[in-house]
C-alpha atoms as a PDB file:
ATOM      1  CA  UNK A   1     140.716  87.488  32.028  1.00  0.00           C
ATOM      2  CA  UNK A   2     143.949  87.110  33.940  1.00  0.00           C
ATOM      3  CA  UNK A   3     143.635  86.562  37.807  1.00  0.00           C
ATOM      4  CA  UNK A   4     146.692  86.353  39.473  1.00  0.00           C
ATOM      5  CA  UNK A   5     148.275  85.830  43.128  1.00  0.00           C
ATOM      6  CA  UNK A   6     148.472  84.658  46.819  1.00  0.00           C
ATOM      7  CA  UNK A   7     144.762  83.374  47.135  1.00  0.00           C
ATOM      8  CA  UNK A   8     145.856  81.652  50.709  1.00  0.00           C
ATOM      9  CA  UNK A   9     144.126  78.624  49.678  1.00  0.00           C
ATOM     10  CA  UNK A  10     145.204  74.989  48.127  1.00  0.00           C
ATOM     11  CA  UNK A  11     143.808  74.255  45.410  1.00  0.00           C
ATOM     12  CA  UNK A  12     141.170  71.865  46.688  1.00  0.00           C
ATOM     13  CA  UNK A  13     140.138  74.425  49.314  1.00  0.00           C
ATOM     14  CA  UNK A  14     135.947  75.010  48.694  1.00  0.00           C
ATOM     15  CA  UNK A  15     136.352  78.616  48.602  1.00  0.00           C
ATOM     16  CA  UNK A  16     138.256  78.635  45.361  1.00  0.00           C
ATOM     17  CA  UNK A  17     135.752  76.202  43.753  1.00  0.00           C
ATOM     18  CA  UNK A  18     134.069  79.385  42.198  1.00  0.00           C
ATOM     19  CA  UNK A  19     137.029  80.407  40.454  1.00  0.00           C
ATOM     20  CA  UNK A  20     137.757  77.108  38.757  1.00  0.00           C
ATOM     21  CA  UNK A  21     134.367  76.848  37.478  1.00  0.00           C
ATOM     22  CA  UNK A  22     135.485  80.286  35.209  1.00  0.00           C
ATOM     23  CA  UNK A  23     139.387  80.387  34.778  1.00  0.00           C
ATOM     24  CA  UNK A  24     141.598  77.537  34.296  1.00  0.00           C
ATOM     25  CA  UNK A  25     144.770  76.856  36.774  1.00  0.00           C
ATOM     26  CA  UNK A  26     147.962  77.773  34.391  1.00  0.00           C
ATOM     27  CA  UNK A  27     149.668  75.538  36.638  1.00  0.00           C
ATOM     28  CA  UNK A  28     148.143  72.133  35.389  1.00  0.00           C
ATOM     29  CA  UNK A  29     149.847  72.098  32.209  1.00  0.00           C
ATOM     30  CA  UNK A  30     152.998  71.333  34.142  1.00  0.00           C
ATOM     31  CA  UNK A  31     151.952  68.599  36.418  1.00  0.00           C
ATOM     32  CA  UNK A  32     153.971  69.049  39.127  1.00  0.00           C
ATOM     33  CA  UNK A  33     153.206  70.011  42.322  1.00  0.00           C
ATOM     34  CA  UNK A  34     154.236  73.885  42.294  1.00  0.00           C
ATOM     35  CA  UNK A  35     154.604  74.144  46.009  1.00  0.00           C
ATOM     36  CA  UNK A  36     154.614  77.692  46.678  1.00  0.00           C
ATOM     37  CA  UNK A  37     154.754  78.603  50.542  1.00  0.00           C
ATOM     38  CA  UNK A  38     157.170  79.113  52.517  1.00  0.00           C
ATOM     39  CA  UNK A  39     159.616  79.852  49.889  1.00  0.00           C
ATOM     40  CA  UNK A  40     162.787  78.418  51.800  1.00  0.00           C
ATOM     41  CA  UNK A  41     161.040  74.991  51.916  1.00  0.00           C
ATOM     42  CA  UNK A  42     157.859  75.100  49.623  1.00  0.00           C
ATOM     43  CA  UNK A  43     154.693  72.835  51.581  1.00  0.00           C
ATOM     44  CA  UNK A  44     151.537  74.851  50.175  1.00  0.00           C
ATOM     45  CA  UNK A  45     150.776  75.703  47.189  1.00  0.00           C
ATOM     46  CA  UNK A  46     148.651  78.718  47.153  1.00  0.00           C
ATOM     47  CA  UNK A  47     149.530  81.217  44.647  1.00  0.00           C
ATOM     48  CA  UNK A  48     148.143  80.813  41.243  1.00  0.00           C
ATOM     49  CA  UNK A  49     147.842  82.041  37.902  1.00  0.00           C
ATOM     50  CA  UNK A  50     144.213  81.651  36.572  1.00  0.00           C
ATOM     51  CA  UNK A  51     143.312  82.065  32.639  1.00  0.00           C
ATOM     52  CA  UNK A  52     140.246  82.491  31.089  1.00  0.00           C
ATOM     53  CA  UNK A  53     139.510  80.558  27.867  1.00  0.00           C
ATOM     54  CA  UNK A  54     141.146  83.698  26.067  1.00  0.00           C
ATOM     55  CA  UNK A  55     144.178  81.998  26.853  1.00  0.00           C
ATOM     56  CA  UNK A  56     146.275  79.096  26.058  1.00  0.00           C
ATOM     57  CA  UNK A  57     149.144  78.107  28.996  1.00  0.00           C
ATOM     58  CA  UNK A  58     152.089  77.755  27.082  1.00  0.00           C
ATOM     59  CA  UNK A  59     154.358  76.749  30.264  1.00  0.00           C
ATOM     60  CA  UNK A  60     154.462  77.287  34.026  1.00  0.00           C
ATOM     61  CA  UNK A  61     157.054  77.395  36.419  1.00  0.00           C
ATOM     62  CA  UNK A  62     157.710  77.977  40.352  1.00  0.00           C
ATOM     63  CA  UNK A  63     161.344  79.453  39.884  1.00  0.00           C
ATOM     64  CA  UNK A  64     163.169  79.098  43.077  1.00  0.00           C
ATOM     65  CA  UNK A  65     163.906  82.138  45.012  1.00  0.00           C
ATOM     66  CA  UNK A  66     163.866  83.533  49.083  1.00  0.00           C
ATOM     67  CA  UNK A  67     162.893  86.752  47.512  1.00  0.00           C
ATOM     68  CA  UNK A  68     159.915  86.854  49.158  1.00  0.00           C
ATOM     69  CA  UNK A  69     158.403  84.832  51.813  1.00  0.00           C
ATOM     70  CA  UNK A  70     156.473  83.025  48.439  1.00  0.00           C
ATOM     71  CA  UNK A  71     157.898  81.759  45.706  1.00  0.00           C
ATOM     72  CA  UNK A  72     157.054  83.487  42.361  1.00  0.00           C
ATOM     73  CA  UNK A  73     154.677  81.791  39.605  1.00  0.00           C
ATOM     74  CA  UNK A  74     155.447  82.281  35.867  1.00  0.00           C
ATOM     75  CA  UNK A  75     153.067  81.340  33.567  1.00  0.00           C
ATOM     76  CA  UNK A  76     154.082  81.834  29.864  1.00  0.00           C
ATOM     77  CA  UNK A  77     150.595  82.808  27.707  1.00  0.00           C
ATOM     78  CA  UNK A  78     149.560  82.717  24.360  1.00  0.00           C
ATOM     79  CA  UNK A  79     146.404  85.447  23.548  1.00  0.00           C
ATOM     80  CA  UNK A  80     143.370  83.096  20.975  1.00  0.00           C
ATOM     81  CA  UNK A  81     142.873  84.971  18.459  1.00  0.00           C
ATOM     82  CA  UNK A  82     138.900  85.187  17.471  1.00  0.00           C
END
């Protein structure tokens, strides 16, 4: 499963505990903080890209961009084979 998106939320917030007892944060492969929100001057960061253990993170980045009011997260994946 891939679950991804604004989830208005840090990640220590309670409400996404449930979550990240089933799908692992791509972003903590990169160890960084991956601000997010507002994208002019990131403070939050509160969109994610969660992977089930289907997946291996391969990378993750927060490329900068005013695009949007956010600031995109790319998460590079690698399918496990069975």
């Amino acid at each position: 499963a891939i679950l991804m998106g604004d989830l208005n939320a840090e990640p220590t917030a309670l409400e996404l505990a449930p979550l990240f007892a089933r799908l692992h944060d791509a972003w903590s492969v990169n160890g960084e903080p991956g601000l997010t929100y507002p994208a002019e001057n990131p403070k939050k960061r509160i969109d994610y890209v969660l992977v089930s253990d289907q997946f291996r993170v391969r990378a993750a980045s927060v490329p900068v961009t005013v695009a949007s009011d956010h600031r995109p997260v790319v998460a590079e994946l690698v399918f496990r084979s069975r």
